[in-house]
N, C-alpha and C. Protein backbone atom coordinates (compact mmCIF):
# COMPACT_ATOMS: atom_id res chain seq x y z
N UNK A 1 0.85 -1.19 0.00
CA UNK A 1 0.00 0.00 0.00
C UNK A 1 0.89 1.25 0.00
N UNK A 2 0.27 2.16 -1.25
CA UNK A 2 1.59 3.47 -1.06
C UNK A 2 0.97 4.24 0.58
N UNK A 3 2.04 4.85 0.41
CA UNK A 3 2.05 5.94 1.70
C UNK A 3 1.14 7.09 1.19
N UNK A 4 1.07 8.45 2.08
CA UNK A 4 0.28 9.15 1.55
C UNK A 4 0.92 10.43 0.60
N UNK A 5 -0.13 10.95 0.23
CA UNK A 5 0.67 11.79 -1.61
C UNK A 5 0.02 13.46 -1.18
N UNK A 6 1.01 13.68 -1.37
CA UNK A 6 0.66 15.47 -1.40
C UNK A 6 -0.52 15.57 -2.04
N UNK A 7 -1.00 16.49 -1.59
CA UNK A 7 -2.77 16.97 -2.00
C UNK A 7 -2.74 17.66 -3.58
N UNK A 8 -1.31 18.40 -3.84
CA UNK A 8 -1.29 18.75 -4.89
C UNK A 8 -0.92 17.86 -6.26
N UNK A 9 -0.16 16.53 -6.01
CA UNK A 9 -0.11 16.21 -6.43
C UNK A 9 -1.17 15.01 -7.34
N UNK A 10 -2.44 14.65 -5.88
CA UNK A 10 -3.60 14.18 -6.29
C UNK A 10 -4.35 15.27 -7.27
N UNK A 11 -4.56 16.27 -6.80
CA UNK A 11 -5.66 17.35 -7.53
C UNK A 11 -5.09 17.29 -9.12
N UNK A 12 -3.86 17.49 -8.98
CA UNK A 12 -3.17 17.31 -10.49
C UNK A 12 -3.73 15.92 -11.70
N UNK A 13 -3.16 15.26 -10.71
CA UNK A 13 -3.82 13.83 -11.18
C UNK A 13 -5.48 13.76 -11.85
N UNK A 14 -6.12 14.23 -10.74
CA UNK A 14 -7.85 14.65 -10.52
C UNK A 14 -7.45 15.08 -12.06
N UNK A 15 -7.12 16.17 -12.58
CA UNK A 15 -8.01 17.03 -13.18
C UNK A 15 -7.31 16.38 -14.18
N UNK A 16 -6.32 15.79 -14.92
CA UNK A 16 -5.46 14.90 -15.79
C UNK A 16 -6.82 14.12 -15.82
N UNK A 17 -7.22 13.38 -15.50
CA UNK A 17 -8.29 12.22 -15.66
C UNK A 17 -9.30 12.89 -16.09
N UNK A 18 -9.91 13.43 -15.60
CA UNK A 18 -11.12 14.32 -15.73
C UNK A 18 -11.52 15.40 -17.36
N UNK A 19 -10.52 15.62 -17.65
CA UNK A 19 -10.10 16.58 -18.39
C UNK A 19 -9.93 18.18 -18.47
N UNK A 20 -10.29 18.60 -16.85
CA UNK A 20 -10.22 19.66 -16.27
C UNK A 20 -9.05 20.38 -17.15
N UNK A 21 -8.25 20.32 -17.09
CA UNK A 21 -7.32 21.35 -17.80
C UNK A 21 -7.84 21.58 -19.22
N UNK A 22 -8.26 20.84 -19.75
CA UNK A 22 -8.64 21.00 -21.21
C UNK A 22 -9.73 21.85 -21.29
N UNK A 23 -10.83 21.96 -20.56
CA UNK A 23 -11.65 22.60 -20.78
C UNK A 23 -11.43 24.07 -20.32
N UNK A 24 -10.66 24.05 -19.19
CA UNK A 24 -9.92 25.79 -18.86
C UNK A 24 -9.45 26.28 -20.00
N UNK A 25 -7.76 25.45 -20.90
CA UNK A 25 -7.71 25.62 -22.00
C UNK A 25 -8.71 26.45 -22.71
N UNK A 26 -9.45 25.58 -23.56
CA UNK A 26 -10.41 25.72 -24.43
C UNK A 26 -11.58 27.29 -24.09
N UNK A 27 -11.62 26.82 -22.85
CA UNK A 27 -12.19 28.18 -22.41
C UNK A 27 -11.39 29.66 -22.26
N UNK A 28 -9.86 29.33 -22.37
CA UNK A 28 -9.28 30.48 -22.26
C UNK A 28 -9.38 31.17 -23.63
N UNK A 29 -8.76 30.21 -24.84
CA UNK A 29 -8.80 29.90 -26.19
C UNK A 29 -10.08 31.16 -26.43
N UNK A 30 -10.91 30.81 -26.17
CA UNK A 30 -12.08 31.24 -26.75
C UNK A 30 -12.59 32.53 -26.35
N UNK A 31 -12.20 32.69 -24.72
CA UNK A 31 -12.18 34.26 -24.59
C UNK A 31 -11.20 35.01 -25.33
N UNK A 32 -9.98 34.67 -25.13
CA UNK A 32 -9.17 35.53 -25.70
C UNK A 32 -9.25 35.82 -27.28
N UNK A 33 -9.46 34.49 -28.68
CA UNK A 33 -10.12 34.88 -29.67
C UNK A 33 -11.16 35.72 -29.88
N UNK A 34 -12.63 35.88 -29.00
CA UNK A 34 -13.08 37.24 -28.66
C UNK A 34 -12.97 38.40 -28.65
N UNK A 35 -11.81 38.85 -27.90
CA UNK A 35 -11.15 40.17 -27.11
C UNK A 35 -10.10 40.27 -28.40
N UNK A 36 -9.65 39.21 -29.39
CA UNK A 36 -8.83 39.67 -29.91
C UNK A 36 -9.63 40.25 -31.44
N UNK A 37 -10.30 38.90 -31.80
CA UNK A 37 -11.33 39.21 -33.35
C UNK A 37 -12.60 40.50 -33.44
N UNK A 38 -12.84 40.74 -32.09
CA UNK A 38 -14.67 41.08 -31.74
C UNK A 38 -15.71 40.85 -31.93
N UNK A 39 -16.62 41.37 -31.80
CA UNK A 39 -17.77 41.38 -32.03
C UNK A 39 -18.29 40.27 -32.98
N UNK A 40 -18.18 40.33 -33.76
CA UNK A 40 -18.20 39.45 -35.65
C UNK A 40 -17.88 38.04 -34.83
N UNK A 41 -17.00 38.13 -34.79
CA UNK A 41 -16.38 36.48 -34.60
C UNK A 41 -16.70 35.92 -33.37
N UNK A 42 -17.29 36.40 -32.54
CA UNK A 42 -17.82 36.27 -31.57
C UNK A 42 -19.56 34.89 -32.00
N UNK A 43 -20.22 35.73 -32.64
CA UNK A 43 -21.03 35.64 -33.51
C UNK A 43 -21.20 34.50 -34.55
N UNK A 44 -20.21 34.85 -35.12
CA UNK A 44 -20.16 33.65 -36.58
C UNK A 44 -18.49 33.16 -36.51
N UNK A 45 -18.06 32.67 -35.46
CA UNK A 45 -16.59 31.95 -35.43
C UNK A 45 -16.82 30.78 -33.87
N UNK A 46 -15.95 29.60 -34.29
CA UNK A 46 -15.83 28.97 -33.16
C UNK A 46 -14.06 28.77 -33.00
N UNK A 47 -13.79 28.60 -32.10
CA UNK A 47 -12.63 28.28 -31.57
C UNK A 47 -12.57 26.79 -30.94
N UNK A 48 -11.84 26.20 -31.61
CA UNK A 48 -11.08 25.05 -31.88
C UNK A 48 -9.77 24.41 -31.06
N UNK A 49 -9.21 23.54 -31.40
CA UNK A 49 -7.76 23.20 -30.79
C UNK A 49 -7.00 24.27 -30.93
N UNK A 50 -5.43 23.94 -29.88
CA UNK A 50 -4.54 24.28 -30.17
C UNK A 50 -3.67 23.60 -31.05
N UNK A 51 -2.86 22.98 -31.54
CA UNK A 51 -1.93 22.25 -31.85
C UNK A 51 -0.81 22.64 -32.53
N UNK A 52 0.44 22.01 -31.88
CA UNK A 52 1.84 22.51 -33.05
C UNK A 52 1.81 23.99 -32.66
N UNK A 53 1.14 24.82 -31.75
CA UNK A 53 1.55 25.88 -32.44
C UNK A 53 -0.01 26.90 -32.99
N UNK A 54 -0.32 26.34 -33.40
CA UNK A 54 -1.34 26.39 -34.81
C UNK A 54 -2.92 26.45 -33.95
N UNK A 55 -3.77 27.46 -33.73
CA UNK A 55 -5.18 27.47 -33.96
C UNK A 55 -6.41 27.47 -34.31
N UNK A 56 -6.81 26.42 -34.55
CA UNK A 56 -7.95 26.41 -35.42
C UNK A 56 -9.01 26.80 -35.06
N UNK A 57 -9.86 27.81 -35.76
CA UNK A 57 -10.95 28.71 -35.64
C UNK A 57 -12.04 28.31 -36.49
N UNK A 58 -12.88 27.55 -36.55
CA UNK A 58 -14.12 27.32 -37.62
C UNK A 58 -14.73 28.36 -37.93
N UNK A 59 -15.10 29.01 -38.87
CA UNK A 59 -15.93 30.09 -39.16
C UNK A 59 -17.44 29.76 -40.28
N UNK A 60 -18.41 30.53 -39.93
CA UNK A 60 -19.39 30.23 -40.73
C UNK A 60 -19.80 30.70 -42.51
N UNK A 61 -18.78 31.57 -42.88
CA UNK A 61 -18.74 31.96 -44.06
C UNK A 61 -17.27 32.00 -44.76
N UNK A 62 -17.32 31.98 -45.77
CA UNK A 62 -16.03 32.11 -46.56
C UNK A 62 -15.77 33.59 -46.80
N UNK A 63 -16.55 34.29 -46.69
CA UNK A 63 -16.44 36.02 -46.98
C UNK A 63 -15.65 36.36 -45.36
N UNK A 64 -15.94 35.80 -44.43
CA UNK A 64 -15.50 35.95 -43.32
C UNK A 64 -14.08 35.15 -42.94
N UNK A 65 -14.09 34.12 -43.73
CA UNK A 65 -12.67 33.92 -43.40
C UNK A 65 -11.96 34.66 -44.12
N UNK A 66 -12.01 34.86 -45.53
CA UNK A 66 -10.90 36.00 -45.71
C UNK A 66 -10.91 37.26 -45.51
N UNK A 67 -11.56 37.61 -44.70
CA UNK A 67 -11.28 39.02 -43.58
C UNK A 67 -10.50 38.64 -42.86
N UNK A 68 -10.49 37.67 -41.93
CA UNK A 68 -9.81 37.56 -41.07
C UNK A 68 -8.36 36.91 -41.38
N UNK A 69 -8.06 36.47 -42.56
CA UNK A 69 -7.25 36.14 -43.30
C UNK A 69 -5.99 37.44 -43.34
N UNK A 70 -7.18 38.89 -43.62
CA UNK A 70 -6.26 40.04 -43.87
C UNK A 70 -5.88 39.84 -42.36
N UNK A 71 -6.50 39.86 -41.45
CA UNK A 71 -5.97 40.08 -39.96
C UNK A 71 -5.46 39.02 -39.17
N UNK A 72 -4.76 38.09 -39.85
CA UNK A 72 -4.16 36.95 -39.51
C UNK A 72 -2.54 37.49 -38.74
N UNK A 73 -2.34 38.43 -38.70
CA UNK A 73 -1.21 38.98 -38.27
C UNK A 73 -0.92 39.78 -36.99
N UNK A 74 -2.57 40.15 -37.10
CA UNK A 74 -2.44 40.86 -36.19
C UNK A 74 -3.62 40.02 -34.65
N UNK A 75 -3.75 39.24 -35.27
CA UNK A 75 -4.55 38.19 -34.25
C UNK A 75 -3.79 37.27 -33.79
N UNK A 76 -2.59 36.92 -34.84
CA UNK A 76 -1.63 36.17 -34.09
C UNK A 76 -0.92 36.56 -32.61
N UNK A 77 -0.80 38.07 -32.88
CA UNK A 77 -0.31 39.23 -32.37
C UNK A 77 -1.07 39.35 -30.76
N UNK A 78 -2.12 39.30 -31.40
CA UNK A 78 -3.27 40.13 -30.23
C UNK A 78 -2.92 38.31 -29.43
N UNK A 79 -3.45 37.51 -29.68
CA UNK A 79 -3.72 36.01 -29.21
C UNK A 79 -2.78 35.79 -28.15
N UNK A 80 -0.94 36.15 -28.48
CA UNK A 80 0.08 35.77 -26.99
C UNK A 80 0.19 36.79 -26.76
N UNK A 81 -0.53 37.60 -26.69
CA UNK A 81 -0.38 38.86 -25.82
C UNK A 81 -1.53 38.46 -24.72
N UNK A 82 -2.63 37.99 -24.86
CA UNK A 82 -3.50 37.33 -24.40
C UNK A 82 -3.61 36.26 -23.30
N UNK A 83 -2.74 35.26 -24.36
CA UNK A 83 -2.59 33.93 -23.48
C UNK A 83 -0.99 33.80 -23.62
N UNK A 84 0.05 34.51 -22.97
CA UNK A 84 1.21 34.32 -22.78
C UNK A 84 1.81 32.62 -22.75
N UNK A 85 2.57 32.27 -22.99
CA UNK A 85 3.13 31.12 -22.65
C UNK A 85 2.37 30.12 -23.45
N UNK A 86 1.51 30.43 -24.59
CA UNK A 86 0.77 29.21 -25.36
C UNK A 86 1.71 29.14 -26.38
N UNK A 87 2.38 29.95 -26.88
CA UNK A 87 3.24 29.74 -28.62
C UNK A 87 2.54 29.57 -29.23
N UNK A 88 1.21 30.38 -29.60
CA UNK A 88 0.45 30.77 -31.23
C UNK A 88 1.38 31.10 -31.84
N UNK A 89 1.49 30.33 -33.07
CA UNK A 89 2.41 31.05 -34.22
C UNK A 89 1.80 31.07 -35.30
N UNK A 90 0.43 30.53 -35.36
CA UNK A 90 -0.80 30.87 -36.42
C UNK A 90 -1.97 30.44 -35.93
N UNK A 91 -2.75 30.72 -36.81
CA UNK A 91 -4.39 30.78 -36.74
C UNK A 91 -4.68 30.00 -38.24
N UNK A 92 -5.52 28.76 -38.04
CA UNK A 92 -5.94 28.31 -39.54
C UNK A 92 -7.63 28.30 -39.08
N UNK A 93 -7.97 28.66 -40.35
CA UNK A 93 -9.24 29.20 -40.37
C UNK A 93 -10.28 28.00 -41.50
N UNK A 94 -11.28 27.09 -41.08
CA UNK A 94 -11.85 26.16 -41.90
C UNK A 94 -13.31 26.25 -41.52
N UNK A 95 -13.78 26.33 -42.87
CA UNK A 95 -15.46 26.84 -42.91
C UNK A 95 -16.39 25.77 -42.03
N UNK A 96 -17.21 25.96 -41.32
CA UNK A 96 -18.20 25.03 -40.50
C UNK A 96 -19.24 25.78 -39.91
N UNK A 97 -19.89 24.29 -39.28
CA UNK A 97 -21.32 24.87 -38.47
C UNK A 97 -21.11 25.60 -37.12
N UNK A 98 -21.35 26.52 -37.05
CA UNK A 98 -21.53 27.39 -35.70
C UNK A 98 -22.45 27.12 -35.06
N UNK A 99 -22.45 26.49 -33.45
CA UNK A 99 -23.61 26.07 -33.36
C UNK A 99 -23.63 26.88 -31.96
């Protein structure tokens, strides 16, 4: 039988199983795409994984992704200013249902 385990190190565990961190993630993800795109994308955009680096944003029109296409630079920009310590180094943008 192990001995007993730091409390922090259970809670860690806890939320590893659970998927607690992922959904903070995801929830950070999505405010900060907000505060960075506005209003619009708020609206007609979802926020997606992280991966590599790389964010994927579903959007509901093609007229709307290449707007945000022009502002792919500056959302990269706005995004680790946001969420420090994630390493956005892009935003990919793929048409879908907003639900």
């Amino acid at each position: 039988m192990p001995g007993p385990q730091r409390i922090a190190d259970v809670l860690s565990e806890l939320m590893a199983r659970r998927g607690y961190a992922r959904l903070q993630s995801a929830a950070a993800y999505d405010e900060a795409w907000c505060k960075a795109a506005g209003d619009l994308a708020r609206k007609h955009t979802r926020v997606g994984s992280l991966k590599r680096g790389t964010l994927e944003v579903v959007v509901s029109n093609s007229v709307l992704i290449q707007e945000l296409m022009f502002q792919k630079i500056a959302l990269v920009k706005t995004l680790n200013q946001l969420l420090p310590g994630q390493g956005i180094k892009d935003v990919r943008f793929r048409l879908g249902a907003i639900s």
